[in-house]
Structures are given as structure tokens and as C-alpha cells.
PDB file of N, CA and C in Angstrom:
ATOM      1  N   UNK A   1    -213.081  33.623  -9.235  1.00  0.00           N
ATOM      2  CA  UNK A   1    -213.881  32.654  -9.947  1.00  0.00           C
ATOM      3  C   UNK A   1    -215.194  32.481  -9.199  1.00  0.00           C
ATOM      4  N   UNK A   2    -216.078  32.082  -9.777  1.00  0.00           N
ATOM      5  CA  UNK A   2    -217.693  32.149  -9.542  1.00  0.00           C
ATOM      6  C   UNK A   2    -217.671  30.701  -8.959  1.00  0.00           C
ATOM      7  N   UNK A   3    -218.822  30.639  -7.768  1.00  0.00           N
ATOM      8  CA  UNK A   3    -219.108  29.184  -7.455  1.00  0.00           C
ATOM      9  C   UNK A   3    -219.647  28.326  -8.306  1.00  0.00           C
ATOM     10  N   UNK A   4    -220.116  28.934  -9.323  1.00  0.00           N
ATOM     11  CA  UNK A   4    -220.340  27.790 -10.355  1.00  0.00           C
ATOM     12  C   UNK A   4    -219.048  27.588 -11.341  1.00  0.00           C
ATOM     13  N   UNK A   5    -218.250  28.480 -11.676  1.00  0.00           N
ATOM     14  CA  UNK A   5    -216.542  27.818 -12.065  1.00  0.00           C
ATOM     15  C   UNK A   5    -216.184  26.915 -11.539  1.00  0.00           C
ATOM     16  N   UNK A   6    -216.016  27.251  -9.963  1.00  0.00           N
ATOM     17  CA  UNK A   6    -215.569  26.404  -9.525  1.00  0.00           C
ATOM     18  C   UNK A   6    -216.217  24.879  -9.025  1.00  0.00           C
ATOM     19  N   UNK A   7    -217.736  24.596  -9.662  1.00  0.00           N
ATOM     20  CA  UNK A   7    -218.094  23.483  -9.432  1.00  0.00           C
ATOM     21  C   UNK A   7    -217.779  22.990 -10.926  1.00  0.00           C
ATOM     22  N   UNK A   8    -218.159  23.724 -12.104  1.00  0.00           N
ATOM     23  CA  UNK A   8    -217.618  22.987 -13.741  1.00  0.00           C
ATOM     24  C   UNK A   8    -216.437  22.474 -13.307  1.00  0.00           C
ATOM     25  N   UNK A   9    -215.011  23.702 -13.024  1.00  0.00           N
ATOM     26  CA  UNK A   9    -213.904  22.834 -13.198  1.00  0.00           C
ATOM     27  C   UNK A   9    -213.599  21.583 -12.285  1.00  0.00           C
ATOM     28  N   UNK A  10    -214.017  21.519 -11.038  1.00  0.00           N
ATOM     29  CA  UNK A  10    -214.195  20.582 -10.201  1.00  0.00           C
ATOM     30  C   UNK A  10    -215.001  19.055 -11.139  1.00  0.00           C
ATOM     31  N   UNK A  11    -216.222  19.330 -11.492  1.00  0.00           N
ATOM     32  CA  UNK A  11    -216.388  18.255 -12.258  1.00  0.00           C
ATOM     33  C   UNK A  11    -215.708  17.894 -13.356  1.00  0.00           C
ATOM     34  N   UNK A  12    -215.179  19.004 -14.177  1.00  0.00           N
ATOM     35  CA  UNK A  12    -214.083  18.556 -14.811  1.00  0.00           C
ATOM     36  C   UNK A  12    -213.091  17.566 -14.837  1.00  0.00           C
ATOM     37  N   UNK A  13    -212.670  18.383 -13.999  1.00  0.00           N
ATOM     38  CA  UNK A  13    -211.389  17.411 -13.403  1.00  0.00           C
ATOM     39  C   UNK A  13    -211.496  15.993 -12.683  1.00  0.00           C
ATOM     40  N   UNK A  14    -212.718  15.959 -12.232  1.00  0.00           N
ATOM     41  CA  UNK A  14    -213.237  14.646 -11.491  1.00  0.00           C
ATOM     42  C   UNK A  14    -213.308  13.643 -12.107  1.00  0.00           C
ATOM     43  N   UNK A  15    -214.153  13.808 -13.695  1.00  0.00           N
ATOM     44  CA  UNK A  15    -214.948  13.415 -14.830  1.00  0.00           C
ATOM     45  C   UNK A  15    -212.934  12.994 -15.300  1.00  0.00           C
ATOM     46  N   UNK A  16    -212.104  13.494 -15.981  1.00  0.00           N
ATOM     47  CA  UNK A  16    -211.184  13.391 -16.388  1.00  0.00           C
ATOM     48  C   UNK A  16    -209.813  12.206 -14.828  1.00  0.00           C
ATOM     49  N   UNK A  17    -210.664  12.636 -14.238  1.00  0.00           N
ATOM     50  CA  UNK A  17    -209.400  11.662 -12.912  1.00  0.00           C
ATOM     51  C   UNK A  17    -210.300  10.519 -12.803  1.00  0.00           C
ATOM     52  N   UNK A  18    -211.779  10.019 -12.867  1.00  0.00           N
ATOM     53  CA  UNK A  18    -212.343   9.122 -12.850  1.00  0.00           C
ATOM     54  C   UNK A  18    -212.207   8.350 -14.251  1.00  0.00           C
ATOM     55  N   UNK A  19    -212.286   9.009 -15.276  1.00  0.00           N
ATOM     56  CA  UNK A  19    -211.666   8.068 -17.072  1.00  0.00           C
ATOM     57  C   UNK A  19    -210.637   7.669 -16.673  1.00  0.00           C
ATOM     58  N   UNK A  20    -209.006   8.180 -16.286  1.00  0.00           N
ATOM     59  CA  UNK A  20    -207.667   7.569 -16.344  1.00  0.00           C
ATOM     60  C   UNK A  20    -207.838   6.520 -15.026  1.00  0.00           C
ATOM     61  N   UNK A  21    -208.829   6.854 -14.476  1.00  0.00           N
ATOM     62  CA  UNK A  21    -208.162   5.543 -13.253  1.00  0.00           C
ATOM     63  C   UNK A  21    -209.286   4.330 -13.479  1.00  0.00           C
ATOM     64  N   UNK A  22    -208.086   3.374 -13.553  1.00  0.00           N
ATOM     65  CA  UNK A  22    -209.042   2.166 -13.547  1.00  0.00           C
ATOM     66  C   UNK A  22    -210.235   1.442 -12.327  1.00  0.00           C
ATOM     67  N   UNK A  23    -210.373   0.259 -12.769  1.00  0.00           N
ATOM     68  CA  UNK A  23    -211.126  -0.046 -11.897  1.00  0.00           C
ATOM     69  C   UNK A  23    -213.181   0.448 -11.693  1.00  0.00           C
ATOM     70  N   UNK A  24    -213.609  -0.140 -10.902  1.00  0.00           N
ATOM     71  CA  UNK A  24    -214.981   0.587 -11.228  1.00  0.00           C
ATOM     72  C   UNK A  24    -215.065   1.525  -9.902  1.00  0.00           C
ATOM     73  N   UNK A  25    -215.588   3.024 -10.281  1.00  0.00           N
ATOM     74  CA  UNK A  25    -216.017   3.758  -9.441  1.00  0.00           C
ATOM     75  C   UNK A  25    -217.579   3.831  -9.490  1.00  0.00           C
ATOM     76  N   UNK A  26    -218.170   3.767  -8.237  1.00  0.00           N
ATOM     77  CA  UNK A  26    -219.152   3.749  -7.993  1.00  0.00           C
ATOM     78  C   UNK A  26    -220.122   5.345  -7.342  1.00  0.00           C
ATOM     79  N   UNK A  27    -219.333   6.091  -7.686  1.00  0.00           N
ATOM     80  CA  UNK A  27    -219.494   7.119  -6.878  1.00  0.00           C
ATOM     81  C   UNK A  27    -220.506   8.331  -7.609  1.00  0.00           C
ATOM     82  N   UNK A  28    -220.989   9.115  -7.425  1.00  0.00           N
ATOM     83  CA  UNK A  28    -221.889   9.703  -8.240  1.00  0.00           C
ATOM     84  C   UNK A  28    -221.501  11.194  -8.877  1.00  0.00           C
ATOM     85  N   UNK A  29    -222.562  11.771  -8.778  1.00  0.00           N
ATOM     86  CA  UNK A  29    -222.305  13.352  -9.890  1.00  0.00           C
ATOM     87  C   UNK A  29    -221.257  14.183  -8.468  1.00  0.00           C
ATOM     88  N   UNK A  30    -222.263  13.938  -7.343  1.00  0.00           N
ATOM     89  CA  UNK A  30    -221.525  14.909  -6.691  1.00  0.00           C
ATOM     90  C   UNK A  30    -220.582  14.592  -5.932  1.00  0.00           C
ATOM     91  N   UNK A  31    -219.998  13.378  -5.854  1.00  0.00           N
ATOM     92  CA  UNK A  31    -218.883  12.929  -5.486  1.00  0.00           C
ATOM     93  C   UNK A  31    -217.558  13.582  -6.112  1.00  0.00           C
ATOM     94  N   UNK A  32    -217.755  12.884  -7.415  1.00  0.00           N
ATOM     95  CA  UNK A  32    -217.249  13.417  -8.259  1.00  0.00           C
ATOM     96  C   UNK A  32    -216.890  14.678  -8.496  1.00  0.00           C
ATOM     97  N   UNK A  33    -217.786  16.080  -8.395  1.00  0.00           N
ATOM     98  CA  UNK A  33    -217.134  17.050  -7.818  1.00  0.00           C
ATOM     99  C   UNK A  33    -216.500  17.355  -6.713  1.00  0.00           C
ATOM    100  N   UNK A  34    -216.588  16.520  -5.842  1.00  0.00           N
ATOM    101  CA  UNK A  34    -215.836  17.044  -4.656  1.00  0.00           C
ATOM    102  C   UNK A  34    -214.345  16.728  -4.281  1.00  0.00           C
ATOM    103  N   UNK A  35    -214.554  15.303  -5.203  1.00  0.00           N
ATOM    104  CA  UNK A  35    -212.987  14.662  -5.629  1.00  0.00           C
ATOM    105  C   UNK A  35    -211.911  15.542  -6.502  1.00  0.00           C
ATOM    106  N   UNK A  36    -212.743  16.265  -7.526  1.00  0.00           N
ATOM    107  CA  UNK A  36    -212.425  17.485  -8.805  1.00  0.00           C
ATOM    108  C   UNK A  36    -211.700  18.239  -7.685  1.00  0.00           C
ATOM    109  N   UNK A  37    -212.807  19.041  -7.079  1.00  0.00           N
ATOM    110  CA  UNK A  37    -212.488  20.408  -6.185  1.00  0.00           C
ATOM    111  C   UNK A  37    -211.176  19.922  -5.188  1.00  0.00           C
ATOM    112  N   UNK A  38    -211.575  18.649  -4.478  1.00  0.00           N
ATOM    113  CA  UNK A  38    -210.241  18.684  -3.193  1.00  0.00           C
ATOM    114  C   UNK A  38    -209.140  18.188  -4.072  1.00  0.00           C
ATOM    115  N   UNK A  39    -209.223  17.248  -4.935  1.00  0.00           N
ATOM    116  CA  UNK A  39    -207.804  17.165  -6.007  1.00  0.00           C
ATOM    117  C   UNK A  39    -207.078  18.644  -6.449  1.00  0.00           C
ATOM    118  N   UNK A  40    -208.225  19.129  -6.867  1.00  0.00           N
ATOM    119  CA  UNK A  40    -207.168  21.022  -7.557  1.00  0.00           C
ATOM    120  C   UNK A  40    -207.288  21.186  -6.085  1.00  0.00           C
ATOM    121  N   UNK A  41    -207.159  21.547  -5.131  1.00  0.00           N
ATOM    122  CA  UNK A  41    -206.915  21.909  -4.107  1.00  0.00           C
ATOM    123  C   UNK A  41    -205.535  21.640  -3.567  1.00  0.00           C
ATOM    124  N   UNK A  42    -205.462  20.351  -3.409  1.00  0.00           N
ATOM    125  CA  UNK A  42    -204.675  19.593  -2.904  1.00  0.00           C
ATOM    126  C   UNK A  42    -203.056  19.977  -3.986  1.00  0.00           C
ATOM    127  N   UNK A  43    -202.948  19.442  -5.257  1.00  0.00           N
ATOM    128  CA  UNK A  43    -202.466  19.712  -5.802  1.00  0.00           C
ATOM    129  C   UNK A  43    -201.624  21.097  -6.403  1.00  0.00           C
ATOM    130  N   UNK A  44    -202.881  22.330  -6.386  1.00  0.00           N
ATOM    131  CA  UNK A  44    -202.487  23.722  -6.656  1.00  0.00           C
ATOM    132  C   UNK A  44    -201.647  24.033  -5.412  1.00  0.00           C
ATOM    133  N   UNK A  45    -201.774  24.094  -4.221  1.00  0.00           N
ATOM    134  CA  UNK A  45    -200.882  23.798  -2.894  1.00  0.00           C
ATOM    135  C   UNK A  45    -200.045  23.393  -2.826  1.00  0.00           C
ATOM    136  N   UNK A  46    -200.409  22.351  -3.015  1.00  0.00           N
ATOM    137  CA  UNK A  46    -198.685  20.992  -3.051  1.00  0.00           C
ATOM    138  C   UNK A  46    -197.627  21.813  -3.831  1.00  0.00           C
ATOM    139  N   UNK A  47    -198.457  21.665  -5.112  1.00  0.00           N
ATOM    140  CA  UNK A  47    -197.303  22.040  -5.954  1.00  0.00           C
ATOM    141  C   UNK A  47    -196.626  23.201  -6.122  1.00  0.00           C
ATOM    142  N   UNK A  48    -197.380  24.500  -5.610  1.00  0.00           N
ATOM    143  CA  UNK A  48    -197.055  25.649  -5.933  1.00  0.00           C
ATOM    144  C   UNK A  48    -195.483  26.070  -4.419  1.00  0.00           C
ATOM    145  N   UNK A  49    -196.350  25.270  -3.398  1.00  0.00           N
ATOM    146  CA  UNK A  49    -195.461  25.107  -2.241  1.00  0.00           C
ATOM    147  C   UNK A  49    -194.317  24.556  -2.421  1.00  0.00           C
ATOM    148  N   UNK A  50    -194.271  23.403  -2.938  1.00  0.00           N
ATOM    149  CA  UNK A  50    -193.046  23.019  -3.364  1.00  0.00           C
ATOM    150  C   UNK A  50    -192.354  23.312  -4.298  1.00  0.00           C
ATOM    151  N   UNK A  51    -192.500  24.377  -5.258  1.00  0.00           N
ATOM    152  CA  UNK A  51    -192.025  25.044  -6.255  1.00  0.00           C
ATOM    153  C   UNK A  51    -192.006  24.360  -7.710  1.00  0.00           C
ATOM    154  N   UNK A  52    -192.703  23.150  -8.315  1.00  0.00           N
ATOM    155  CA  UNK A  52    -192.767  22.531  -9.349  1.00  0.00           C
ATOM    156  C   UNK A  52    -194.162  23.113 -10.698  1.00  0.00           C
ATOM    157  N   UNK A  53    -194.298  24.269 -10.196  1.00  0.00           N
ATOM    158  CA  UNK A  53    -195.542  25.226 -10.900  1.00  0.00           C
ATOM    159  C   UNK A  53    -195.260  26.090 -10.238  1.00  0.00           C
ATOM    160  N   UNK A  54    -195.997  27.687 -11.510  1.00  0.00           N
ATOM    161  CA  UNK A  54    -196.613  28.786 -10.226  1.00  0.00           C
ATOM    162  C   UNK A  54    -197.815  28.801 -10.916  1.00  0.00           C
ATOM    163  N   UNK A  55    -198.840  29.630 -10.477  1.00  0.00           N
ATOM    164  CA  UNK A  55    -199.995  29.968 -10.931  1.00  0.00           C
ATOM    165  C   UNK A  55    -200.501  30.411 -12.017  1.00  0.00           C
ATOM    166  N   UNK A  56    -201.377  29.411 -12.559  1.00  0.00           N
ATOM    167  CA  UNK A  56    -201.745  29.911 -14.254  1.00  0.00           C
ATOM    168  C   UNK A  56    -201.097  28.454 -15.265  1.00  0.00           C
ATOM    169  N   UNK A  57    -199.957  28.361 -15.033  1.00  0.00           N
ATOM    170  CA  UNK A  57    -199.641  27.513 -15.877  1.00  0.00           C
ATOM    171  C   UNK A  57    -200.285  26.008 -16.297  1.00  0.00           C
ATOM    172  N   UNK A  58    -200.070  25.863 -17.309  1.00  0.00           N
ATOM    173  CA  UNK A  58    -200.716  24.448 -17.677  1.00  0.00           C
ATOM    174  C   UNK A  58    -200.224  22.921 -16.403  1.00  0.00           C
ATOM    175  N   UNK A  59    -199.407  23.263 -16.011  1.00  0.00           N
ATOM    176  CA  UNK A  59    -199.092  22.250 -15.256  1.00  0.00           C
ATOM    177  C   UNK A  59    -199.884  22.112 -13.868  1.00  0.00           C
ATOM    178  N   UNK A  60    -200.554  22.881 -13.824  1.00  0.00           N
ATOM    179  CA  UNK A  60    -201.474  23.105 -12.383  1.00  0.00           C
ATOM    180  C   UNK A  60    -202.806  22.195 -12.986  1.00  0.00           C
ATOM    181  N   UNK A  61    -203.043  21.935 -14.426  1.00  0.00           N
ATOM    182  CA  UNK A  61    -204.180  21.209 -14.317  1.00  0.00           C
ATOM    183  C   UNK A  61    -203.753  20.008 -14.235  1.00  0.00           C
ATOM    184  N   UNK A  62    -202.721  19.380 -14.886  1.00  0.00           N
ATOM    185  CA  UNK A  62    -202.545  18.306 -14.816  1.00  0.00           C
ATOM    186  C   UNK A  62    -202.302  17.560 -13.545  1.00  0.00           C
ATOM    187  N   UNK A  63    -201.321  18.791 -12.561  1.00  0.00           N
ATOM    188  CA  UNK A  63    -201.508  18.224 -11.269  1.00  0.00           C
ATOM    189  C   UNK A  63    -202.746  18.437 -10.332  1.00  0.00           C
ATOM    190  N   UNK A  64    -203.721  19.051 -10.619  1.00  0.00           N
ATOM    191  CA  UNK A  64    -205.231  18.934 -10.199  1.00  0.00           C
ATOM    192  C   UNK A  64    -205.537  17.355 -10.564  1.00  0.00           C
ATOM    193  N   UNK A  65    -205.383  17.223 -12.016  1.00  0.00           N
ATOM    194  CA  UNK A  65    -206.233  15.888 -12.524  1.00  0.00           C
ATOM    195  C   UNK A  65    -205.397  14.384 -11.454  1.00  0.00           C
ATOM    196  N   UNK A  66    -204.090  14.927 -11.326  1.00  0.00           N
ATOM    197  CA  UNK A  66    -203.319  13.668 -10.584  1.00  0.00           C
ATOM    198  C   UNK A  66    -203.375  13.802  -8.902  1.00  0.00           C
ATOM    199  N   UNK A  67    -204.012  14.669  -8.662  1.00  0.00           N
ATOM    200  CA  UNK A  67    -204.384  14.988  -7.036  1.00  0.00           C
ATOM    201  C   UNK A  67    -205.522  14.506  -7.027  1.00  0.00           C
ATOM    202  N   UNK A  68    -206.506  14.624  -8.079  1.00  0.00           N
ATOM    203  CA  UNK A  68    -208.118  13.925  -7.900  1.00  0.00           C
ATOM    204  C   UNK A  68    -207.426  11.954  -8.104  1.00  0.00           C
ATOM    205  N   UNK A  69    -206.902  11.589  -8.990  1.00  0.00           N
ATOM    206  CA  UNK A  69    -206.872  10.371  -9.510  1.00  0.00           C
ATOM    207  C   UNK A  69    -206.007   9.978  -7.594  1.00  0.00           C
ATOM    208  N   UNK A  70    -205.273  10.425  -7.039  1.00  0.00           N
ATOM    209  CA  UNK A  70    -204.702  10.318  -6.024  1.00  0.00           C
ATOM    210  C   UNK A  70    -206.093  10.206  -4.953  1.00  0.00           C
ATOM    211  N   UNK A  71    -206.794  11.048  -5.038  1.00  0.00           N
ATOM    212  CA  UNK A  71    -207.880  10.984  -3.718  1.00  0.00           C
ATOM    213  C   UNK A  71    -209.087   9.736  -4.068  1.00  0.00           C
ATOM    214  N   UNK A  72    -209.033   9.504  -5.567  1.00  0.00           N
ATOM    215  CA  UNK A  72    -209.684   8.388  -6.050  1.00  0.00           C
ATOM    216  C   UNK A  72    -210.191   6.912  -5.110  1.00  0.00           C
ATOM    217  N   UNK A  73    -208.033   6.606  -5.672  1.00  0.00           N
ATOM    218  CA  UNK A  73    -207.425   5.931  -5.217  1.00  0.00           C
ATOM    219  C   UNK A  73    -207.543   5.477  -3.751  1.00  0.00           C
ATOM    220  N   UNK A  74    -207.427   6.121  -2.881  1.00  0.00           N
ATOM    221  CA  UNK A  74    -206.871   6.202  -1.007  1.00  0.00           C
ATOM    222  C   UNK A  74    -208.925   6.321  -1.475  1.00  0.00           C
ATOM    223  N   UNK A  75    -209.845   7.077  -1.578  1.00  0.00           N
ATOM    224  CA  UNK A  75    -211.376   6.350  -1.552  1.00  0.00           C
ATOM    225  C   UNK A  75    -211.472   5.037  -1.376  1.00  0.00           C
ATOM    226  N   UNK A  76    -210.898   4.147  -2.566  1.00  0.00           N
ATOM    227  CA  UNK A  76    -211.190   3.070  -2.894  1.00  0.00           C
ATOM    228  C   UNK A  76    -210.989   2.396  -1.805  1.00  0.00           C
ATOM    229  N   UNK A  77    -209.278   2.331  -1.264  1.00  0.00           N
ATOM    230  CA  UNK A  77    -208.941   1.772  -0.411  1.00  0.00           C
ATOM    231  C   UNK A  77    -209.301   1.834   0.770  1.00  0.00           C
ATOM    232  N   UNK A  78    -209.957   2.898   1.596  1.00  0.00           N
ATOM    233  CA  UNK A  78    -210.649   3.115   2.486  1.00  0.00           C
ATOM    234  C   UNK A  78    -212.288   2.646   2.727  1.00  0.00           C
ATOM    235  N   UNK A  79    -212.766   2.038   1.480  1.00  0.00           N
ATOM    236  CA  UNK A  79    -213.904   2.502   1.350  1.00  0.00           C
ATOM    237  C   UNK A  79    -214.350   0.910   1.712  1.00  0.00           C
ATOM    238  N   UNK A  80    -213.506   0.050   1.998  1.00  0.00           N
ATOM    239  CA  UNK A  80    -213.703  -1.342   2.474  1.00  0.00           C
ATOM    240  C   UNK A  80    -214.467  -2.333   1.670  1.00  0.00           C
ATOM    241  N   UNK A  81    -214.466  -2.179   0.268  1.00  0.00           N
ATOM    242  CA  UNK A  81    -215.383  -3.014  -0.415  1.00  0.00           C
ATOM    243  C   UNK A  81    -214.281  -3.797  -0.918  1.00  0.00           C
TER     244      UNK A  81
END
């Protein structure tokens, strides 16, 4: 995949984990990708390691989108506001 794939789907997924989670995020365009990118990261790993996906399948996005809404989250709480 091309570095620009991988910045769309990264915002993708960012854009889609920032809608389901509540609360206000304050964070910007490129935050937001980086939350995208280390969520599918985090997630495609996790999960493939632990055997609940393999590669390709639809379930790798959804656990991308719940690895970003996860790094969201632990932001917020860290983020001392």
C-alpha cells in the first residue's frame, strides 16, 4: 500500500472512531490520522496475534475502528482537561 493509502485509510478510520465516540474531541486533521493509523495498527496485531481475524477480512476494519475509538479514549484521559 502507498503512503498516501495509508494516510486515507488512517483518516478514515479516525474520522469513523471520532463519530462513534462521544464526548467532544478537540483534536485536529492530523491527529486524527495518527489515531486512524496507530488504531489499525494496534488492532491488525492484536487481533491477528490472538487469532480472532486473519488478514483481509472484514473484521480487521472494525477492529481498526475499535483500536482508534480505544486510543481516543486513554487521549482523553491522559490529556488532563
Amino acid at each position: 500500500m502507498t503512503f498516501l493509502g495509508i494516510l486515507l485509510i488512517g483518516l478514515l478510520i479516525g474520522l469513523i472512531a471520532r463519530l462513534l465516540t462521544p464526548g467532544p474531541t478537540p483534536q485536529g486533521i492530523l491527529v486524527t490520522i495518527v489515531i486512524g493509523i496507530a488504531g489499525s495498527v494496534l488492532a491488525t496485531y492484536g487481533g491477528q496475534a490472538l487469532g480472532f481475524y486473519h488478514a483481509g477480512e472484514t473484521a480487521g476494519f472494525i477492529g481498526s475502528v475499535f483500536g482508534a475509538i480505544v486510543l481516543i479514549v486513554l487521549a482523553r484521559l491522559f490529556s488532563g482537561r
